[in-house]
C-alpha atoms as a PDB file:
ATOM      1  CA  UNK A   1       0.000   0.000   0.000  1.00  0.00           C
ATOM      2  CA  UNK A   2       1.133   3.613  -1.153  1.00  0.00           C
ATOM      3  CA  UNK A   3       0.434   5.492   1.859  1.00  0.00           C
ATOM      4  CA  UNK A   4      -0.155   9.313   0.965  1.00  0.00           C
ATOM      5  CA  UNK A   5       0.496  12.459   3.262  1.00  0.00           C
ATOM      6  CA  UNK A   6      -2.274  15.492   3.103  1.00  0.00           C
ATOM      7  CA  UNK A   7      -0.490  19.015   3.432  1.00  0.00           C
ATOM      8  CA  UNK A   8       2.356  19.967   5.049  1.00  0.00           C
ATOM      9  CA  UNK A   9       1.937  21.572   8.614  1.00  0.00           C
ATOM     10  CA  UNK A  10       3.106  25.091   8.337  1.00  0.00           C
ATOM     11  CA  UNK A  11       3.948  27.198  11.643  1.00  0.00           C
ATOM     12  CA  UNK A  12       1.448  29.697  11.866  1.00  0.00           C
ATOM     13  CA  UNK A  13       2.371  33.487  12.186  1.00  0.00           C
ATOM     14  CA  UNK A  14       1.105  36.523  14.097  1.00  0.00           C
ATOM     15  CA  UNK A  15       1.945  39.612  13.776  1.00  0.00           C
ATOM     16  CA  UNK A  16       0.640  42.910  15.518  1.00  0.00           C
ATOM     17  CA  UNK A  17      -2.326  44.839  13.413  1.00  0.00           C
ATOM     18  CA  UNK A  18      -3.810  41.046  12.370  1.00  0.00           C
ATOM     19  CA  UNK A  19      -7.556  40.767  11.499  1.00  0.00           C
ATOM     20  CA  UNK A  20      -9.638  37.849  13.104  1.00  0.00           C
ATOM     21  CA  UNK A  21      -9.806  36.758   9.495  1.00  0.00           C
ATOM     22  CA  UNK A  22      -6.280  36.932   8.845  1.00  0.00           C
ATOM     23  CA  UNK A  23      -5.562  35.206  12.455  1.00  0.00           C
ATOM     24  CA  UNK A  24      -7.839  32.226  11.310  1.00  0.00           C
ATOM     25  CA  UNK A  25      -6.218  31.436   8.396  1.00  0.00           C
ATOM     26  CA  UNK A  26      -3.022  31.343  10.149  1.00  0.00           C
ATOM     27  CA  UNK A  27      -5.253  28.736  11.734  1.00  0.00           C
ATOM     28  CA  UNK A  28      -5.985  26.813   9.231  1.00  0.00           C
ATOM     29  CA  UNK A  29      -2.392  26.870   7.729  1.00  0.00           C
ATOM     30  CA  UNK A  30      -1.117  25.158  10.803  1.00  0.00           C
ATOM     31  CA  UNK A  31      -4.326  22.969  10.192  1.00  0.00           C
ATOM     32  CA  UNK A  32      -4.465  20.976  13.830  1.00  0.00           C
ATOM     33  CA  UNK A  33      -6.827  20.515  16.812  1.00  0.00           C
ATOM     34  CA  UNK A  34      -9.668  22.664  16.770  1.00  0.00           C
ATOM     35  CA  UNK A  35      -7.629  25.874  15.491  1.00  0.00           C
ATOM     36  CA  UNK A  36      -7.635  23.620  12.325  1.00  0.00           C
ATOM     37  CA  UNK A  37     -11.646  22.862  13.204  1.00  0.00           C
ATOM     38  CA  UNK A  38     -12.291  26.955  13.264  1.00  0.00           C
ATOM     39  CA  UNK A  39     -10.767  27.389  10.314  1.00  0.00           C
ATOM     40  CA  UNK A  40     -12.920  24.319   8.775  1.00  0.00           C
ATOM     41  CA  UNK A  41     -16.334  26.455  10.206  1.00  0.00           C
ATOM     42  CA  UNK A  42     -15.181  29.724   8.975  1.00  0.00           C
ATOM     43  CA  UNK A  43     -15.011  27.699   5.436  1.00  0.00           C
ATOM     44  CA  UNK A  44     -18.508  25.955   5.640  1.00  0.00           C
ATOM     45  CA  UNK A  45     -20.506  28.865   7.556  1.00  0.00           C
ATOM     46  CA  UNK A  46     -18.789  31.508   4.511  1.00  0.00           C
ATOM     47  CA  UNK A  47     -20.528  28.742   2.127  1.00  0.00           C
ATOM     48  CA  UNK A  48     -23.933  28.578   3.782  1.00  0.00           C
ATOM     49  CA  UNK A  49     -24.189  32.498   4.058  1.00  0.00           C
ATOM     50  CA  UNK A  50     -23.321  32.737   0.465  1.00  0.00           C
ATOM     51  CA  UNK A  51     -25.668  30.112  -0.988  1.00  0.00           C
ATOM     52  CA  UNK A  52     -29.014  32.191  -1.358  1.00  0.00           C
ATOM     53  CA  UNK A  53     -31.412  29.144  -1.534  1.00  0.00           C
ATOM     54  CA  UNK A  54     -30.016  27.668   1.928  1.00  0.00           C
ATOM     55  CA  UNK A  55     -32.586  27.844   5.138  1.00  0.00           C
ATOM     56  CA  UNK A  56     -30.031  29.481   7.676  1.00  0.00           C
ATOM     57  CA  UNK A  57     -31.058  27.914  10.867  1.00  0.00           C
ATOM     58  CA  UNK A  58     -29.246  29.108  14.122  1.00  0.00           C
ATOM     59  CA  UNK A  59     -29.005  26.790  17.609  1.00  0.00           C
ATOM     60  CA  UNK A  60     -28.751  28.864  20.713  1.00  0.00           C
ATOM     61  CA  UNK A  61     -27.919  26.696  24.289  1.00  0.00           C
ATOM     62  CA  UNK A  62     -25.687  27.889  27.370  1.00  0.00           C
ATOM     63  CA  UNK A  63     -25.763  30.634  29.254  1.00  0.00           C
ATOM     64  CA  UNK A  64     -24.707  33.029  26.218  1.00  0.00           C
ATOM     65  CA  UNK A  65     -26.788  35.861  26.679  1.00  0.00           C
ATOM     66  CA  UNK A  66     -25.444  36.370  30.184  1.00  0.00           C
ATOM     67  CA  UNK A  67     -21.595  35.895  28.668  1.00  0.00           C
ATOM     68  CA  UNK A  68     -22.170  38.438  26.918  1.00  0.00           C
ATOM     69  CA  UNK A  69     -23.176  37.195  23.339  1.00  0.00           C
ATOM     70  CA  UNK A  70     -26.358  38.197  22.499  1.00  0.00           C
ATOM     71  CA  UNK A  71     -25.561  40.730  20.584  1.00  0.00           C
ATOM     72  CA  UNK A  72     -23.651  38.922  18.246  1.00  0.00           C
ATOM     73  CA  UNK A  73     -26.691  36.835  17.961  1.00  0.00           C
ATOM     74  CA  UNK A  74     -28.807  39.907  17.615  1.00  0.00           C
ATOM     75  CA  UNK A  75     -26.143  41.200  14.926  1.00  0.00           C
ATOM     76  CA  UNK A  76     -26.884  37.989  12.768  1.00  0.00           C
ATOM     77  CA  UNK A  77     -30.438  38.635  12.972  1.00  0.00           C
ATOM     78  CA  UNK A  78     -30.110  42.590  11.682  1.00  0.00           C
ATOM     79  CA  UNK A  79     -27.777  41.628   8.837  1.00  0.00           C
ATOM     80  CA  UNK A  80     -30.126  38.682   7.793  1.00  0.00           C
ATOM     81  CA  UNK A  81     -27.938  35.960   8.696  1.00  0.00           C
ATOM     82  CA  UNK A  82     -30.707  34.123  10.299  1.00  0.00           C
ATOM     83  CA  UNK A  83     -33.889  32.703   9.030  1.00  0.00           C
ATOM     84  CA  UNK A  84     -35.024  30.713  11.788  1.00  0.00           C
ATOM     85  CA  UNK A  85     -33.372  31.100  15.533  1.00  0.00           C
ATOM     86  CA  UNK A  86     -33.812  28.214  18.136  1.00  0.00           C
ATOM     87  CA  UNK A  87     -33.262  29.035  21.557  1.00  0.00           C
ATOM     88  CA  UNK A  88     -33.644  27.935  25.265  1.00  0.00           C
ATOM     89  CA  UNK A  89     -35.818  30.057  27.526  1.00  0.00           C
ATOM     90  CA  UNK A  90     -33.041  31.009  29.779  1.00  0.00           C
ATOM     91  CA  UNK A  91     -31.006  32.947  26.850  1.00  0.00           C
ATOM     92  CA  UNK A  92     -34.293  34.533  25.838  1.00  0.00           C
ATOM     93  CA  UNK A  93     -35.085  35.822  29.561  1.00  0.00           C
ATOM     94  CA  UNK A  94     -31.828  37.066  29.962  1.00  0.00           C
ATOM     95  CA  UNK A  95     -32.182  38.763  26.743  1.00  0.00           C
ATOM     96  CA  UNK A  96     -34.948  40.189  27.873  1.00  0.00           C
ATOM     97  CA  UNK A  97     -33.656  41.947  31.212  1.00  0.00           C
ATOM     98  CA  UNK A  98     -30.659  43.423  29.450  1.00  0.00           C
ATOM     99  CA  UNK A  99     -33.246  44.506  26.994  1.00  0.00           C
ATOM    100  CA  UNK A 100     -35.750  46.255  29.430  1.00  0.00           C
ATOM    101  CA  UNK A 101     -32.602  48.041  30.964  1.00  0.00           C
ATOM    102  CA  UNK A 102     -31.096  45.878  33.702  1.00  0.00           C
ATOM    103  CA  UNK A 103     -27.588  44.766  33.734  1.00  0.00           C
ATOM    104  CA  UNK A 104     -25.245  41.456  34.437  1.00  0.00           C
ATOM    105  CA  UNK A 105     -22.358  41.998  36.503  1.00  0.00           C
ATOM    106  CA  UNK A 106     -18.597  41.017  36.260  1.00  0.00           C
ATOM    107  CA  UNK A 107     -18.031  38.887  39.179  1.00  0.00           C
ATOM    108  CA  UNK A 108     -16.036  35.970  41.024  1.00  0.00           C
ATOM    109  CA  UNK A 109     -16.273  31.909  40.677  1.00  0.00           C
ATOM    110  CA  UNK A 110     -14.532  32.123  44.685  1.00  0.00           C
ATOM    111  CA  UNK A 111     -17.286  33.757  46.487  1.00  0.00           C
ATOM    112  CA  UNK A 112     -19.453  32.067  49.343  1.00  0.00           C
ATOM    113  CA  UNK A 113     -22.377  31.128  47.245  1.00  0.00           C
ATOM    114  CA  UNK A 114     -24.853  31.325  50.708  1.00  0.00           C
ATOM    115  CA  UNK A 115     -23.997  34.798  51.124  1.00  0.00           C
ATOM    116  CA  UNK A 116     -24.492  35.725  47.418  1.00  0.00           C
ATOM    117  CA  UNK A 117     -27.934  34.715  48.094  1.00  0.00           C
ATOM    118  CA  UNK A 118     -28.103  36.370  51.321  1.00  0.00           C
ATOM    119  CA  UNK A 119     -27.499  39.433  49.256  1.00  0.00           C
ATOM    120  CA  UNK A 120     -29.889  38.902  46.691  1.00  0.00           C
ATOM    121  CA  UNK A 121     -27.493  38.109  44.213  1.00  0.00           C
ATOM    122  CA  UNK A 122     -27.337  34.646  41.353  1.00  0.00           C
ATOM    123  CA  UNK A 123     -24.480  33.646  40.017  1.00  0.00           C
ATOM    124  CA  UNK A 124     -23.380  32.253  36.530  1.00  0.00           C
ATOM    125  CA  UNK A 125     -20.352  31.132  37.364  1.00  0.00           C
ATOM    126  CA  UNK A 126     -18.553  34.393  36.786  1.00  0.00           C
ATOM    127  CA  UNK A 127     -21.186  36.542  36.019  1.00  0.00           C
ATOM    128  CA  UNK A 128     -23.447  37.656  38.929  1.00  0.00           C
ATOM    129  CA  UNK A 129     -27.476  39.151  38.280  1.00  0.00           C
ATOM    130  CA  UNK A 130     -29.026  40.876  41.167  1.00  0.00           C
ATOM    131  CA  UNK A 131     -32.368  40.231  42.372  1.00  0.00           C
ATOM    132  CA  UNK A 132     -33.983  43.264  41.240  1.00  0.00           C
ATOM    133  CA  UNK A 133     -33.550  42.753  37.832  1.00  0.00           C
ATOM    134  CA  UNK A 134     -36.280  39.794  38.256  1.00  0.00           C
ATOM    135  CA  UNK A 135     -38.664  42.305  39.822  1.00  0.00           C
ATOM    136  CA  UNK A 136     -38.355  44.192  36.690  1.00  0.00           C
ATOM    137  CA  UNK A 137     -38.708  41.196  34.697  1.00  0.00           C
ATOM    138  CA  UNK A 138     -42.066  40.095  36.434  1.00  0.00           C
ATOM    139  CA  UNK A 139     -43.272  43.418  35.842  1.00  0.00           C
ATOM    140  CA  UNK A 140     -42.594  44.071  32.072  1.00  0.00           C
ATOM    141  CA  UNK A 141     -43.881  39.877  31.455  1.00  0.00           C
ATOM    142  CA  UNK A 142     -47.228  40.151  33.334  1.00  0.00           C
ATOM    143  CA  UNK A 143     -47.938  43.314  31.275  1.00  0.00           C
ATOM    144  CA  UNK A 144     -46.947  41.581  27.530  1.00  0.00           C
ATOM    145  CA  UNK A 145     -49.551  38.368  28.987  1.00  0.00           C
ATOM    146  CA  UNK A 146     -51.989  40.567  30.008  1.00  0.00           C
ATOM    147  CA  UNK A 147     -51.845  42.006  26.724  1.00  0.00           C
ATOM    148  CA  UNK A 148     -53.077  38.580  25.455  1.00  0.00           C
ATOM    149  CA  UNK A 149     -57.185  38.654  24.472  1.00  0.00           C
ATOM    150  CA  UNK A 150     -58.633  36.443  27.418  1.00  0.00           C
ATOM    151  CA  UNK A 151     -59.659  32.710  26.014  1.00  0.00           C
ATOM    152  CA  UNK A 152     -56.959  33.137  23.416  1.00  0.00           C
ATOM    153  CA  UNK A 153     -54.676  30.717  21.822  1.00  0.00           C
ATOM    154  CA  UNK A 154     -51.291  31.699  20.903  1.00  0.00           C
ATOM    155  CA  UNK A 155     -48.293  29.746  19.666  1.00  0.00           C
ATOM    156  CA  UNK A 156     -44.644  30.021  21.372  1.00  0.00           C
ATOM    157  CA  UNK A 157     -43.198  32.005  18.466  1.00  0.00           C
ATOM    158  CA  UNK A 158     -46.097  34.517  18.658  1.00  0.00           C
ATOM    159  CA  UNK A 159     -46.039  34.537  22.124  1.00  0.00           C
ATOM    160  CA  UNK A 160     -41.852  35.532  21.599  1.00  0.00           C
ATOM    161  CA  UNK A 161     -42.978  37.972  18.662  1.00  0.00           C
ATOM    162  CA  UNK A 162     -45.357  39.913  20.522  1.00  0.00           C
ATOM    163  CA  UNK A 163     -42.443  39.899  23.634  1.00  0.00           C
ATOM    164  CA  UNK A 164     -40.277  41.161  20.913  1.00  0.00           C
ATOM    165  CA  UNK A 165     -42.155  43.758  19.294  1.00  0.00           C
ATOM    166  CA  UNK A 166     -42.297  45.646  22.809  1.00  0.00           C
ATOM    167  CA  UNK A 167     -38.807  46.087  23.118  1.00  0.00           C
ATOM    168  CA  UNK A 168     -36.330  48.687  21.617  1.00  0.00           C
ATOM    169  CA  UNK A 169     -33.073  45.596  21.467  1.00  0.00           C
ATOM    170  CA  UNK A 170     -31.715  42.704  21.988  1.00  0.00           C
ATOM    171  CA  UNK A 171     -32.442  39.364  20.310  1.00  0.00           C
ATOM    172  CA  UNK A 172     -36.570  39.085  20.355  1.00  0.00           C
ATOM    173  CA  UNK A 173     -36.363  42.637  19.589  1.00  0.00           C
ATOM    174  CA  UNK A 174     -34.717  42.543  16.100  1.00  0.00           C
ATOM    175  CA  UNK A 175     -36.390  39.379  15.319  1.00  0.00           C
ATOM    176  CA  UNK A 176     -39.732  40.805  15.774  1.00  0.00           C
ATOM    177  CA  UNK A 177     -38.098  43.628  13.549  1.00  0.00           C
ATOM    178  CA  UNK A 178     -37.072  41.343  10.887  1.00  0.00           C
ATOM    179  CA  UNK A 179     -40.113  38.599  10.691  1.00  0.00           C
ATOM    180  CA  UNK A 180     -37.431  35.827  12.069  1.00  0.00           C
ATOM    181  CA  UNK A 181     -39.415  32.956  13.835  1.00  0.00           C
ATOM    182  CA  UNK A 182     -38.031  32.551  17.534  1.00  0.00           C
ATOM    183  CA  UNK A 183     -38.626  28.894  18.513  1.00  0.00           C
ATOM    184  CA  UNK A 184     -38.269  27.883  22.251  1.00  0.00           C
ATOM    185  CA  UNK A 185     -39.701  24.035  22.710  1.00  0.00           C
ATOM    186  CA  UNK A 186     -38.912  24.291  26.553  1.00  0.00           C
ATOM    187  CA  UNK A 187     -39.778  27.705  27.021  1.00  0.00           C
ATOM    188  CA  UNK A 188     -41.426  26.250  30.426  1.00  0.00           C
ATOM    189  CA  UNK A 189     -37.993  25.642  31.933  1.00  0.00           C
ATOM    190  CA  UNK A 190     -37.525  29.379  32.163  1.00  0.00           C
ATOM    191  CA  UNK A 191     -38.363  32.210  34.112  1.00  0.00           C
ATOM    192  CA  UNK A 192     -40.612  32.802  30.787  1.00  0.00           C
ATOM    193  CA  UNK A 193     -42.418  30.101  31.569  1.00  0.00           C
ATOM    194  CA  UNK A 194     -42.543  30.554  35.536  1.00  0.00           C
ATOM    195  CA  UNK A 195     -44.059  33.863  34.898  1.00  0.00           C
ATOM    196  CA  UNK A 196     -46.514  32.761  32.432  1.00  0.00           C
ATOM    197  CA  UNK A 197     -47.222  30.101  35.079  1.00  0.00           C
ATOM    198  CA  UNK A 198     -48.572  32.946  37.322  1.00  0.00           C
ATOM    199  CA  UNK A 199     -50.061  34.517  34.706  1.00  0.00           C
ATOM    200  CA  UNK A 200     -52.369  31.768  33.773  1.00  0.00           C
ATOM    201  CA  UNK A 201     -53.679  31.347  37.669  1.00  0.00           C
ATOM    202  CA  UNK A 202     -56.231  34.124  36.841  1.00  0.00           C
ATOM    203  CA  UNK A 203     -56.278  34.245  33.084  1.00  0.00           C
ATOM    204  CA  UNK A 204     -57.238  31.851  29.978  1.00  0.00           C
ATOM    205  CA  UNK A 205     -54.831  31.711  27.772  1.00  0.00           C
ATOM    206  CA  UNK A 206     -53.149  28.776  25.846  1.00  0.00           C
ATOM    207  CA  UNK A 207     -49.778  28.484  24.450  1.00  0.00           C
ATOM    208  CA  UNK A 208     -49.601  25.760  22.452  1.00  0.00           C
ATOM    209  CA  UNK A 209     -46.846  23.432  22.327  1.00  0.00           C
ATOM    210  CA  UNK A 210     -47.476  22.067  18.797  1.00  0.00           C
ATOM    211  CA  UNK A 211     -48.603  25.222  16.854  1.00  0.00           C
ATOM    212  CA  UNK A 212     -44.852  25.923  15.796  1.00  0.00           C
ATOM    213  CA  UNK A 213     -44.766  22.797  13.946  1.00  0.00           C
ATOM    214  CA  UNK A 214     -46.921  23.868  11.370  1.00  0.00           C
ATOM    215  CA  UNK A 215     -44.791  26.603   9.924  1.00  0.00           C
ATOM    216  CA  UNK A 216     -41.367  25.036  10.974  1.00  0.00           C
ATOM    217  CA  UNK A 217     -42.080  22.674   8.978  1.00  0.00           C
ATOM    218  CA  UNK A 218     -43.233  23.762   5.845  1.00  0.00           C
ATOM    219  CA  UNK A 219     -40.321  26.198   5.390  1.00  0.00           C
ATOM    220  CA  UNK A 220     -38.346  22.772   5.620  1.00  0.00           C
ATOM    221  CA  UNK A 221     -40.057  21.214   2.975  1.00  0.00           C
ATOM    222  CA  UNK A 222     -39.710  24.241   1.007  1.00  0.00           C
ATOM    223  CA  UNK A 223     -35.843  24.888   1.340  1.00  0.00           C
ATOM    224  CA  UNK A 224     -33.748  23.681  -1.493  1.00  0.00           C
ATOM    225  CA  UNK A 225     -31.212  23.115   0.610  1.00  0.00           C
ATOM    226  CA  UNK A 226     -30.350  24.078   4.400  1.00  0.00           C
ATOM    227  CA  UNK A 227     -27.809  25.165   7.093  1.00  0.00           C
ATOM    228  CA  UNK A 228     -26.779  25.332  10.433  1.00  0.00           C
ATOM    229  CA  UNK A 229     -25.121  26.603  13.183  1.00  0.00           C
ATOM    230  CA  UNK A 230     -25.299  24.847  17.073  1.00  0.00           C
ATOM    231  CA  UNK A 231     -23.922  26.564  19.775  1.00  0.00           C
ATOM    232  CA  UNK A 232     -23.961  24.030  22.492  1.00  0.00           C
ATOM    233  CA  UNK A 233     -26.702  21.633  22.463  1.00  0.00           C
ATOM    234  CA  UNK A 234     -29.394  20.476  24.172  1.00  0.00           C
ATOM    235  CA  UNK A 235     -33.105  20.706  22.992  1.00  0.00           C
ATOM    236  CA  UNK A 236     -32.604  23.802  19.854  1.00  0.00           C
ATOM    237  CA  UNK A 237     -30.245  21.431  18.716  1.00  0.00           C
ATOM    238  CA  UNK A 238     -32.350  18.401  18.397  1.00  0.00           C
ATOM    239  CA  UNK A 239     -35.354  20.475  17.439  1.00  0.00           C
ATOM    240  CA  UNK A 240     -33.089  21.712  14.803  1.00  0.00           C
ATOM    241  CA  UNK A 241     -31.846  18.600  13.478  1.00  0.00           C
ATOM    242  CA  UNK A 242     -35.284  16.709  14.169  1.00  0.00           C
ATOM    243  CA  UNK A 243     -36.983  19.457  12.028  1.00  0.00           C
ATOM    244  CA  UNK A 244     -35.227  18.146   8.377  1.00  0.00           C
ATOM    245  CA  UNK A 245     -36.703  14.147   9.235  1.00  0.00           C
ATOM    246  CA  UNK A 246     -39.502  14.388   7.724  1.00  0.00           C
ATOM    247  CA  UNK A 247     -38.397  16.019   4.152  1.00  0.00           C
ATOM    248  CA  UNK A 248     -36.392  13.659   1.660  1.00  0.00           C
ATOM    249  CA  UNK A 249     -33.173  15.611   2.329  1.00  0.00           C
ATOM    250  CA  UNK A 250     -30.977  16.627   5.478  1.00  0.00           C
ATOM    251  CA  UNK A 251     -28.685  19.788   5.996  1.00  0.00           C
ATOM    252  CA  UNK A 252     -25.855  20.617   3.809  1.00  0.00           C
ATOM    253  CA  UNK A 253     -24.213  22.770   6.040  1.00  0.00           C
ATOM    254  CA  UNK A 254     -23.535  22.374   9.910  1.00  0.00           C
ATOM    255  CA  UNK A 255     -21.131  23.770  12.745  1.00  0.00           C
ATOM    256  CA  UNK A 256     -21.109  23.062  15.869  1.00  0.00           C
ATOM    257  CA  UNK A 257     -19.693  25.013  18.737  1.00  0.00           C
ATOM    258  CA  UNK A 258     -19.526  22.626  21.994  1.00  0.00           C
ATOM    259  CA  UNK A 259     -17.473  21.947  25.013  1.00  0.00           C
ATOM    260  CA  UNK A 260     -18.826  18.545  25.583  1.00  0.00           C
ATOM    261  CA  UNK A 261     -17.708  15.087  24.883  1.00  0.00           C
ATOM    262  CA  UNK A 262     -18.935  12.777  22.325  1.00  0.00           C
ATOM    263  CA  UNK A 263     -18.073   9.577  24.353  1.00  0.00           C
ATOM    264  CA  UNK A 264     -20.841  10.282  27.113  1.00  0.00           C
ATOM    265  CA  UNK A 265     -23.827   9.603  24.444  1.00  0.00           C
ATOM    266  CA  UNK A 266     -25.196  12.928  25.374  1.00  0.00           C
ATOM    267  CA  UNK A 267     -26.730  14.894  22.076  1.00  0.00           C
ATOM    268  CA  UNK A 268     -24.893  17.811  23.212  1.00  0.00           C
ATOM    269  CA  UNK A 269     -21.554  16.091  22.584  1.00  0.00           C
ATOM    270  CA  UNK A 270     -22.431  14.316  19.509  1.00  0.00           C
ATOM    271  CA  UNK A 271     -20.599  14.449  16.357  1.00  0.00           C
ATOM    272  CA  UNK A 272     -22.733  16.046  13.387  1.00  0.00           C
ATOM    273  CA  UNK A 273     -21.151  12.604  11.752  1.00  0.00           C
ATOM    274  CA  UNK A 274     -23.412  10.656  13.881  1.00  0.00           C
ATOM    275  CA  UNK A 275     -26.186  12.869  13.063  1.00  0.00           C
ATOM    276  CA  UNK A 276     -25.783  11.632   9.146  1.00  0.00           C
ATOM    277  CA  UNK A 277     -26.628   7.852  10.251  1.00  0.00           C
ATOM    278  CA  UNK A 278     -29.802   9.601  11.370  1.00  0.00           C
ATOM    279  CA  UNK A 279     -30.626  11.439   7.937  1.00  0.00           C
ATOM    280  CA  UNK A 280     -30.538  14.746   9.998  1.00  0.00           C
ATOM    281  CA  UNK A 281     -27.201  15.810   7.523  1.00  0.00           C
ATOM    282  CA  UNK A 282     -26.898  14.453   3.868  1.00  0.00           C
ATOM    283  CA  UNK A 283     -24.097  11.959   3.254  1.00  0.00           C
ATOM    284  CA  UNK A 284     -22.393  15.074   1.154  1.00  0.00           C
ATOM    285  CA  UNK A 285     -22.756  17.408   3.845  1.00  0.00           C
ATOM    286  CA  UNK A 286     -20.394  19.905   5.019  1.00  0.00           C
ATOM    287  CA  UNK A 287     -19.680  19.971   8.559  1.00  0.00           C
ATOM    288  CA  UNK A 288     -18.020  20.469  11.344  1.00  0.00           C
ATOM    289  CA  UNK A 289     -17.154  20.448  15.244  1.00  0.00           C
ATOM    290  CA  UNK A 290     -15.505  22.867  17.134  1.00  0.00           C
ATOM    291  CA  UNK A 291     -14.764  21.913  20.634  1.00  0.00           C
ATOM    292  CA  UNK A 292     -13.933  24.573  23.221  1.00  0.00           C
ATOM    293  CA  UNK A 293     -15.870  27.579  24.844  1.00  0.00           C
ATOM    294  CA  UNK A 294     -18.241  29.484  22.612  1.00  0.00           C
ATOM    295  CA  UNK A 295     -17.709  32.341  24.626  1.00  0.00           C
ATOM    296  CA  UNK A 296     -14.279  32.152  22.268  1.00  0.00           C
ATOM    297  CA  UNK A 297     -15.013  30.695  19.154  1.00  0.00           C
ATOM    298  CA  UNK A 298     -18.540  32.169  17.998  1.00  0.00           C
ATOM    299  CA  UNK A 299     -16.894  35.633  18.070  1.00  0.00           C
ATOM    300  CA  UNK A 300     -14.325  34.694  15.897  1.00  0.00           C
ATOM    301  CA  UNK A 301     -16.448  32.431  13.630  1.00  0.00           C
ATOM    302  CA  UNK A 302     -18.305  35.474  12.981  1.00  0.00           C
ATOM    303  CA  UNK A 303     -15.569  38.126  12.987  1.00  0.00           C
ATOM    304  CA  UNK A 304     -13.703  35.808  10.202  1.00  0.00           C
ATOM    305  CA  UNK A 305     -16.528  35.050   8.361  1.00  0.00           C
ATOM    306  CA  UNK A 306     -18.051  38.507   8.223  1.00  0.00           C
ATOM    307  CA  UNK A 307     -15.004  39.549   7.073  1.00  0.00           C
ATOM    308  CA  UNK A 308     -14.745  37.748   4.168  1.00  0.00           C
ATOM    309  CA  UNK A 309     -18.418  38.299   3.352  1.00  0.00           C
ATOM    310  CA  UNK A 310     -17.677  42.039   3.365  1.00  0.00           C
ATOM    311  CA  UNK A 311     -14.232  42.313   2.362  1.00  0.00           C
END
């Protein structure tokens, strides 16, 4: 057997003044470990913007909003980079507060957790939210439910719309802005939900679980082809994938951005490889996995790939 080498590993260079663009090729010159991977996503996610008849999906898990990413998110939305977002409830309530004018804090992973809550105070690992902000939240909720005609039935992406459409930024904001569908399957493991919880204790009105199905999935038999981007896992990224099972193709494109192992059998850690023995990708698709903290490599996904978009 002829055995064949790929490429030759070349040291990678950096040099005061660089772009992210410029960085990430550097990247991808060196080719190895998930600097290689970046590089890979940069390639694919450039492809997927580009190709006008792709369905750009976008998978949002962890605590992102909080870390400070939500605006990148809400960037992607404005430049109509995404046709359909997928989120938990926890990034969308956190959207929320920043949006109605409260604040996350810079904090410490060392302090005595007992007396954080003594104070009034959550943490996310580094980041702490007071209290008060979830007075303000309660208050600016209960008034977008009781906004809802009594006896009503509304969908979750209508429900997320009409959150949207009362706010000035943020995420819901500019996708209530743009028309982009918010979809949040679990939105009742979230403070969303909690509040809605109270809400319905003295009102009638039904958000259906199932309603979003309906126009999910006809844009899915409609796409010529489709596209994807996963930051963490979790349930957007299975109601993602799940979403192309019932058409005759999968997605062409796919990154994924995830700190978790593949070896555990959780679907956050799975390899979009395994997700082709499903039909959820087509045998030809392009994808990738970038393992590390988002908090790191969506920025410079973007950056990069903006950059190339835009010159």
């Amino acid at each position: 057997m002829t055995f064949e080498y790929g490429d030759a590993v070349q040291q990678a260079r950096v040099r005061p003044g660089m772009t992210v663009g410029e960085l990430v090729d550097e990247l991808g010159k060196a080719g190895a470990y998930n600097g290689g991977s970046l590089w890979q996503a940069v390639n694919i996610y450039e492809q997927m913007l580009r190709d006008e008849e792709a369905l750009k999906f976008f998978g949002l898990s962890g605590a992102m909003v909080p870390g400070g990413m939500g605006g990148i998110v809400a960037e992607l939305i404005r430049r109509g980079h995404i046709d359909i977002l997928v989120s938990t409830g926890a990034n969308l309530t956190h959207d929320v507060i920043e949006a109605i004018g409260c604040h996350h804090y810079h904090g410490t992973s060392d302090l005595s957790d007992a007396e954080l809550c003594e104070e009034g105070v959550n943490r996310i690992y580094d980041i702490f939210l007071p209290n008060e902000a979830f007075i303000r939240f309660e208050e600016f909720m209960q008034g977008v439910f009781s906004s809802l005609p009594n006896g009503s039935t509304v969908s979750i992406s209508e429900l997320l719309n009409r959150i949207g459409s009362r706010l000035d930024a943020g995420i819901l904001s500019e996708a209530a802005k743009a028309g982009v569908p918010i979809y949040c399957p679990a939105i009742q493991d979230s403070m969303i939900g909690l509040q809605y919880w109270m809400f319905s204790q003295t009102n009638r009105v039904v958000v259906s679980a199932f309603e979003d199905m309906h126009g999910l999935l006809d844009r899915c038999f409609e796409a010529e082809r489709a596209g994807a981007v996963f930051v963490g896992g979790g349930v957007p990224k299975n109601y993602i994938l799940q979403s192309k099972l019932m058409t005759e193709s999968g997605f062409d494109y796919a990154v994924q951005l995830t700190g978790d192992r593949p070896d555990l059998g959780g679907l956050s850690g799975a390899t979009l490889d395994e997700a082709r023995s499903w039909g959820k990708l087509t045998g030809e698709a392009r994808a990738v996995t970038v393992y590390g903290d988002a908090t790191i490599n969506l920025p410079m996904l973007v950056a990069a790939t903006l950059e190339r978009l835009e010159g």
